[in-house]
N, C-alpha and C. Protein backbone atom coordinates (compact mmCIF):
# COMPACT_ATOMS: atom_id res chain seq x y z
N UNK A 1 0.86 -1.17 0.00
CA UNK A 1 0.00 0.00 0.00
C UNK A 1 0.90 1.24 0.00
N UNK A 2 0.71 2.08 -1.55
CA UNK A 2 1.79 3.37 -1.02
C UNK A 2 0.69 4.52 0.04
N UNK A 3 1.38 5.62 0.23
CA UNK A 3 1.30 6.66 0.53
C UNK A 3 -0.40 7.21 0.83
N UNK A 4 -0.39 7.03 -0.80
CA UNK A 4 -1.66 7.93 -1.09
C UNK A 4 -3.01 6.71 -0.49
N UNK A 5 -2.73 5.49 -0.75
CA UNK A 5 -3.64 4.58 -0.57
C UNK A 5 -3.80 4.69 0.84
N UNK A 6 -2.85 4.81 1.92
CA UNK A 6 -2.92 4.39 3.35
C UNK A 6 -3.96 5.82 3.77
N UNK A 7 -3.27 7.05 2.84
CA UNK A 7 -3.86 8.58 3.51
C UNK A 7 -5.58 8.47 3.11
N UNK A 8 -5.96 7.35 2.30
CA UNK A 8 -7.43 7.64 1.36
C UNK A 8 -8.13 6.82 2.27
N UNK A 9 -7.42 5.69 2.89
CA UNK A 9 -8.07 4.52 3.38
C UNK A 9 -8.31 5.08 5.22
N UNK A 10 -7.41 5.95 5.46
CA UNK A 10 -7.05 6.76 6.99
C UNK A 10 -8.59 7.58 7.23
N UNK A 11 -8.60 8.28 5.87
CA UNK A 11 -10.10 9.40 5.41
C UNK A 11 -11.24 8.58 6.01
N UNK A 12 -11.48 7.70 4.75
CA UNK A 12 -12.41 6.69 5.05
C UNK A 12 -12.86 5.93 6.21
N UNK A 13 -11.29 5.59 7.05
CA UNK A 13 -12.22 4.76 8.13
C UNK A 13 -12.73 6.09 8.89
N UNK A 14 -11.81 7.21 8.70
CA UNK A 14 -12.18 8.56 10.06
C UNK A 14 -13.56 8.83 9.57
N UNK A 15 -14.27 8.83 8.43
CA UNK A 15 -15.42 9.54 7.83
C UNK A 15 -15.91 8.17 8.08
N UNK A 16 -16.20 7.07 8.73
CA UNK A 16 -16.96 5.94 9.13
C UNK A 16 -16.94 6.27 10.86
N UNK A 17 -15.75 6.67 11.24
CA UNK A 17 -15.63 7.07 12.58
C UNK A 17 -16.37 7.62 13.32
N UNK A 18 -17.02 9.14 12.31
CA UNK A 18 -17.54 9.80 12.80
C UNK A 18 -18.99 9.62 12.32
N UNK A 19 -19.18 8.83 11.20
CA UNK A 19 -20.84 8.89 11.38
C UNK A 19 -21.23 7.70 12.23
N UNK A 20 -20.39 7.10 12.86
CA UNK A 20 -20.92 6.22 13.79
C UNK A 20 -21.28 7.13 15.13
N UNK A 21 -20.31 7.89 15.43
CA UNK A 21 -20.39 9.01 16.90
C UNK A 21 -21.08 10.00 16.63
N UNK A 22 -21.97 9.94 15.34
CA UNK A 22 -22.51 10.91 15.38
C UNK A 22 -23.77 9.98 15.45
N UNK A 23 -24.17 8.70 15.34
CA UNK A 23 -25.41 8.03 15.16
C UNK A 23 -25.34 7.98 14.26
N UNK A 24 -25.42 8.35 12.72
CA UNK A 24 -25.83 8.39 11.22
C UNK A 24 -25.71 7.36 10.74
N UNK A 25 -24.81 6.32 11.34
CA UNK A 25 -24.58 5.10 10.61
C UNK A 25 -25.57 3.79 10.83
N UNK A 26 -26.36 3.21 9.74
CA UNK A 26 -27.37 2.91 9.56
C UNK A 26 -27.02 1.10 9.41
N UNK A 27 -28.08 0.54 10.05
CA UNK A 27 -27.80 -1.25 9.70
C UNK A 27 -27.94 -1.62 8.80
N UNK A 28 -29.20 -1.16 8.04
CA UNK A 28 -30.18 -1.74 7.10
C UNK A 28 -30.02 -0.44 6.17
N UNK A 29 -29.29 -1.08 4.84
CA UNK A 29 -29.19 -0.55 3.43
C UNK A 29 -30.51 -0.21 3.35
N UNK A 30 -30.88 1.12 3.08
CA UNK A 30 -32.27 1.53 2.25
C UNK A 30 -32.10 0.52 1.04
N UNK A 31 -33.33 0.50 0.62
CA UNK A 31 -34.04 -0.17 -0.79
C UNK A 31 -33.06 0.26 -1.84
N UNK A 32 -32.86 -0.78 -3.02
CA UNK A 32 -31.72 -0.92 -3.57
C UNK A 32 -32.44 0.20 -4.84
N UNK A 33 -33.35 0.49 -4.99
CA UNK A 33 -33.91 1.73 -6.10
C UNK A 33 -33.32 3.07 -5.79
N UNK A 34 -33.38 3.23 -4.48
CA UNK A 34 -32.83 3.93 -3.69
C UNK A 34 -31.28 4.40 -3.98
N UNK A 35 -30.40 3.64 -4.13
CA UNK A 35 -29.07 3.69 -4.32
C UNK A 35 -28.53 3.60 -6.04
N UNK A 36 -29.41 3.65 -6.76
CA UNK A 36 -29.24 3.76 -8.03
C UNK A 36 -30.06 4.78 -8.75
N UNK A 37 -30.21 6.20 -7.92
CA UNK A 37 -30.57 7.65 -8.58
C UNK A 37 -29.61 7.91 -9.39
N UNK A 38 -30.06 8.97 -10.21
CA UNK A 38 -28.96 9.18 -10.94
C UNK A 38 -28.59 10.72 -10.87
N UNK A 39 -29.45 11.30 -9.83
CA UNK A 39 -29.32 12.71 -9.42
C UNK A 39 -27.78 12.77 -8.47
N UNK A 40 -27.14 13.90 -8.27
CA UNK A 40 -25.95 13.51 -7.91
C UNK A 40 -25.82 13.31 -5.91
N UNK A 41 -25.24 12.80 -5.69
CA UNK A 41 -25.19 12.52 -4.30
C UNK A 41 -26.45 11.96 -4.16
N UNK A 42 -27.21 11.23 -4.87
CA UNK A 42 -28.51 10.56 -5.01
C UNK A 42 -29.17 11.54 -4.09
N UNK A 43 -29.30 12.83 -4.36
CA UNK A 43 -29.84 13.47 -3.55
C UNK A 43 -31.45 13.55 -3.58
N UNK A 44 -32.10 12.61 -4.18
CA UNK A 44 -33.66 12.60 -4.75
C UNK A 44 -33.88 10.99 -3.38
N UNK A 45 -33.25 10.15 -2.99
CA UNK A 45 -33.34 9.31 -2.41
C UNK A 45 -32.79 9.44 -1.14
N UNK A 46 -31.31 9.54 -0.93
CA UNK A 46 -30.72 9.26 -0.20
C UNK A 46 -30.38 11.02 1.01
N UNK A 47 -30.06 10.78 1.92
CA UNK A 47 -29.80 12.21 3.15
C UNK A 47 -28.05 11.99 2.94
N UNK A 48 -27.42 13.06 2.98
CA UNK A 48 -26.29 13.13 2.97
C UNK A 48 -25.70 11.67 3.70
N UNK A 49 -25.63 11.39 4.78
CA UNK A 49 -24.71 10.45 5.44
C UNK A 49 -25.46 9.11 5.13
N UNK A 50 -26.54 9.07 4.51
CA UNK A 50 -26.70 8.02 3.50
C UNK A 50 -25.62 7.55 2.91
N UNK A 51 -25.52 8.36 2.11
CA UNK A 51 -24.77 8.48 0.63
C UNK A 51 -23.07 8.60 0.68
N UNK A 52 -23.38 8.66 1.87
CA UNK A 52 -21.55 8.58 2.29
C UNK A 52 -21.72 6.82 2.69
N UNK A 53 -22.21 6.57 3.58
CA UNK A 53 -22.08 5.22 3.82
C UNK A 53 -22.45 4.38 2.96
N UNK A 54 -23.38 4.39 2.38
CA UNK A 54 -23.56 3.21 1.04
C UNK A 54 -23.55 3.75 -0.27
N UNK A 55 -22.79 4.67 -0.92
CA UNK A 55 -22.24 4.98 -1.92
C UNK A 55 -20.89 5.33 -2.03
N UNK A 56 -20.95 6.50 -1.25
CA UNK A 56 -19.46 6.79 -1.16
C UNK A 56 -17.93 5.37 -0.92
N UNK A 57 -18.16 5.69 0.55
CA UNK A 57 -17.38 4.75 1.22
C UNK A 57 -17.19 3.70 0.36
N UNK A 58 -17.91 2.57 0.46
CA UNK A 58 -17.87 0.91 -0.64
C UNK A 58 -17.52 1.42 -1.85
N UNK A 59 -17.84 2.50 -3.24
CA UNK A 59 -17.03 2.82 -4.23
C UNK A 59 -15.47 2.62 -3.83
N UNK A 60 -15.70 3.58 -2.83
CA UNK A 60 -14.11 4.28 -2.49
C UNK A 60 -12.90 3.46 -2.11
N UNK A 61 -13.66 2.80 -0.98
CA UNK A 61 -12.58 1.39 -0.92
C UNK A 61 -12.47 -0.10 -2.07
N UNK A 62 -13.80 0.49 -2.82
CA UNK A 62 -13.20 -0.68 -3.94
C UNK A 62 -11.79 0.12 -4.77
N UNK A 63 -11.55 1.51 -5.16
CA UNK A 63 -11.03 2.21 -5.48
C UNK A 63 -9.51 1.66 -5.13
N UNK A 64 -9.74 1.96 -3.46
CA UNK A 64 -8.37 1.41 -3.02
C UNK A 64 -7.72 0.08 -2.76
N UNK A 65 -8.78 -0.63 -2.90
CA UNK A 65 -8.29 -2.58 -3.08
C UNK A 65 -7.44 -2.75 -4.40
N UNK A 66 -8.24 -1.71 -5.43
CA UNK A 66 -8.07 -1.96 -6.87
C UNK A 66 -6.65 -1.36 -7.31
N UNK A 67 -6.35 0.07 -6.22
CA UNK A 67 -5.58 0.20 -7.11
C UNK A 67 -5.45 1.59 -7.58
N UNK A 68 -6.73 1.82 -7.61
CA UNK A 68 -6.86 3.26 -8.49
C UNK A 68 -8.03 2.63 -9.53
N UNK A 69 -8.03 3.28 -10.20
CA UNK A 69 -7.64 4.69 -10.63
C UNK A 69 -8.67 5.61 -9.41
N UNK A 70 -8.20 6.95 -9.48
CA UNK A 70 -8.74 7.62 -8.37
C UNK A 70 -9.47 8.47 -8.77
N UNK A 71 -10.75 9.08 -8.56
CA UNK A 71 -11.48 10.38 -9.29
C UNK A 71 -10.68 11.62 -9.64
N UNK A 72 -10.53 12.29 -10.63
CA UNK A 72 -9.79 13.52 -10.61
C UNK A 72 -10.45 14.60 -9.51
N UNK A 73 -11.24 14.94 -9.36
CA UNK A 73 -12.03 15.91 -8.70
C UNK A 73 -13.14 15.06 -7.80
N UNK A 74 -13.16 15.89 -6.47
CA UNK A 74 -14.84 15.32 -5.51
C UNK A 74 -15.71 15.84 -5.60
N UNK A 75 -15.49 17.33 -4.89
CA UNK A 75 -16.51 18.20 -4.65
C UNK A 75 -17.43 17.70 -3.56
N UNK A 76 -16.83 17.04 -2.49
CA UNK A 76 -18.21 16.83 -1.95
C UNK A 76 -18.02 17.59 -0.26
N UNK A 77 -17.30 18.26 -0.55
CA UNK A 77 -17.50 19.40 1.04
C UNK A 77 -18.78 20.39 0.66
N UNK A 78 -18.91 20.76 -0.18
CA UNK A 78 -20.06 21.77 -0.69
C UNK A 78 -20.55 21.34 -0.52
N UNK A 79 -21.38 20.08 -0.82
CA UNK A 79 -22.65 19.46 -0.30
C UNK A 79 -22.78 19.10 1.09
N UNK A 80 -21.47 18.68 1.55
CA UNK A 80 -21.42 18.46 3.10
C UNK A 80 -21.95 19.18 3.50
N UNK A 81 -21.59 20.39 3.48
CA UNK A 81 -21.71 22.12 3.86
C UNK A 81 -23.74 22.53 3.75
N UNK A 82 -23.70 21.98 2.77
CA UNK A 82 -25.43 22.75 2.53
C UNK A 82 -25.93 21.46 3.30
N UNK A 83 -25.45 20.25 3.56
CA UNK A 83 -26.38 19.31 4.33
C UNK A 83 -26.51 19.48 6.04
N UNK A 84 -24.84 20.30 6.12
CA UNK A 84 -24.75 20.57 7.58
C UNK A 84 -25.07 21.79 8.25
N UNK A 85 -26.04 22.82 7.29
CA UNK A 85 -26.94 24.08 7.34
C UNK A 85 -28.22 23.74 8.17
N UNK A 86 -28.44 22.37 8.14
CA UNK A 86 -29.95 22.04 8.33
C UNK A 86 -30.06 21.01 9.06
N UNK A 87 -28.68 20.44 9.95
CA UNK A 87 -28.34 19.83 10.85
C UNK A 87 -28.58 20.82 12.56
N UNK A 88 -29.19 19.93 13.22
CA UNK A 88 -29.22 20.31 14.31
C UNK A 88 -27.77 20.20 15.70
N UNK A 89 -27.65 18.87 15.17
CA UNK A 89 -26.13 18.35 16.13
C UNK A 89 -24.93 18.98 15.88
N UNK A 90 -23.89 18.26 16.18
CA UNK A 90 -22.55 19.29 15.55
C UNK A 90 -21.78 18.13 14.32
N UNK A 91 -22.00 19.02 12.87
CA UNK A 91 -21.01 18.67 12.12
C UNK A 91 -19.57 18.84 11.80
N UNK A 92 -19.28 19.61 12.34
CA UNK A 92 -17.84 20.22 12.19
C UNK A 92 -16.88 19.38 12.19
N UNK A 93 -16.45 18.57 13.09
CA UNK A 93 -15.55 17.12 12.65
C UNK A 93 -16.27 16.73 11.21
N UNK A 94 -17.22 16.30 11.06
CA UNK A 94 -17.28 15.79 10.08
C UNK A 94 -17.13 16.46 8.50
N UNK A 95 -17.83 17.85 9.21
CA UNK A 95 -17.20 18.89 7.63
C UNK A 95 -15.70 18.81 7.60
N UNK A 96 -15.05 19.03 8.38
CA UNK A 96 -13.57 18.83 8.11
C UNK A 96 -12.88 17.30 8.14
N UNK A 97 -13.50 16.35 8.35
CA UNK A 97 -13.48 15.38 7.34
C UNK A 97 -13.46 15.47 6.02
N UNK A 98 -14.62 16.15 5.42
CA UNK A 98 -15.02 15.95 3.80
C UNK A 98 -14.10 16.87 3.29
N UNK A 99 -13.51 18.23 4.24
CA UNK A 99 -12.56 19.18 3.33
C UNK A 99 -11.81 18.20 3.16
N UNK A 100 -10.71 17.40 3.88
CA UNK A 100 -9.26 16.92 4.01
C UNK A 100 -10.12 15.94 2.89
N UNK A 101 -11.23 15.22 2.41
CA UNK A 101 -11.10 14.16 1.67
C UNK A 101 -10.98 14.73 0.50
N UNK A 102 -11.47 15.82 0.05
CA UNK A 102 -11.71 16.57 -1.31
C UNK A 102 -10.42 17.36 -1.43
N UNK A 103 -9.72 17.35 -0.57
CA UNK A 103 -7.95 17.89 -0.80
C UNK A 103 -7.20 16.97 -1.01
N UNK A 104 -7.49 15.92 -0.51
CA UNK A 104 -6.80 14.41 -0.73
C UNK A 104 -6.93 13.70 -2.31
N UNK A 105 -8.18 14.02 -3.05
CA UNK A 105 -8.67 13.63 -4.22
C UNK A 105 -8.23 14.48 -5.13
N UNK A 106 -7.85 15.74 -4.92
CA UNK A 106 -8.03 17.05 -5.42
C UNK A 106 -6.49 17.14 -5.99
N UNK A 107 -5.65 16.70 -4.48
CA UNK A 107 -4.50 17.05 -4.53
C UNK A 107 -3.52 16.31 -5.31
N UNK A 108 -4.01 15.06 -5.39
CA UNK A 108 -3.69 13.68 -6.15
C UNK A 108 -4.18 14.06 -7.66
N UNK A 109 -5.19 14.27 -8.34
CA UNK A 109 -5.10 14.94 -9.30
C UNK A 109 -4.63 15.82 -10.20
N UNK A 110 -4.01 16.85 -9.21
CA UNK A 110 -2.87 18.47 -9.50
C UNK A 110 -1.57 17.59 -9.94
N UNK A 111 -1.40 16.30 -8.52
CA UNK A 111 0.48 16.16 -8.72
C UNK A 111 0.09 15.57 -10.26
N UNK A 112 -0.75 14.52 -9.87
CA UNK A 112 -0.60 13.50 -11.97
C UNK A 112 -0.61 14.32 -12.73
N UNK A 113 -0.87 15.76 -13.07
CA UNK A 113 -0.85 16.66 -13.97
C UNK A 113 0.45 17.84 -14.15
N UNK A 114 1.60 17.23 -13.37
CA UNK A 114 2.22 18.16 -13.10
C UNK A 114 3.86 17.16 -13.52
């Protein structure tokens, strides 16, 4: 495992970390219609920490079993951000989770281009 794999896989378990301490983390997969929107962040089905746990995450670590290839771009602190507007509890660990993951994806993209 180099570098980048251990820092993606570090993200991941911390962004599992915290939607467990935050409660969000769910037993029972919603309905499998559910997880195959095609709106982005399945945002027509799924609540933000949905979509981190049974989309995100499982892509992501197939990502890193495999190998790569890695997304050029995330973008998904912005959405973090408008999901954690309308949160009552505290997101803040977890928004700064999603920055460091979208700098991690982001940043890995800049070096291959450079």
């Amino acid at each position: 495992m180099d570098d980048y794999q251990r820092d993606i896989s570090e993200a991941l378990l911390a962004i599992e970390a915290e939607l467990r301490f935050l409660s969000l983390w769910e037993r029972q997969a919603p309905p499998a219609a559910d997880l195959r929107s095609e709106q982005p962040f399945c945002c027509d089905t799924l609540d933000f920490p949905q979509w981190l746990q049974w989309i995100l995450l499982p892509r992501m670590w197939n990502i890193v079993e495999q190998g790569g290839p890695y997304p050029p771009r995330c973008g998904i602190y912005v959405y973090a951000e408008e999901w954690a507007l309308h949160q009552g509890g505290d997101t803040l660990a977890l928004l700064g989770l999603m920055k460091r993951f979208d700098a991690l994806i982001e940043g890995r993209a800049g070096a291959e281009h450079h």
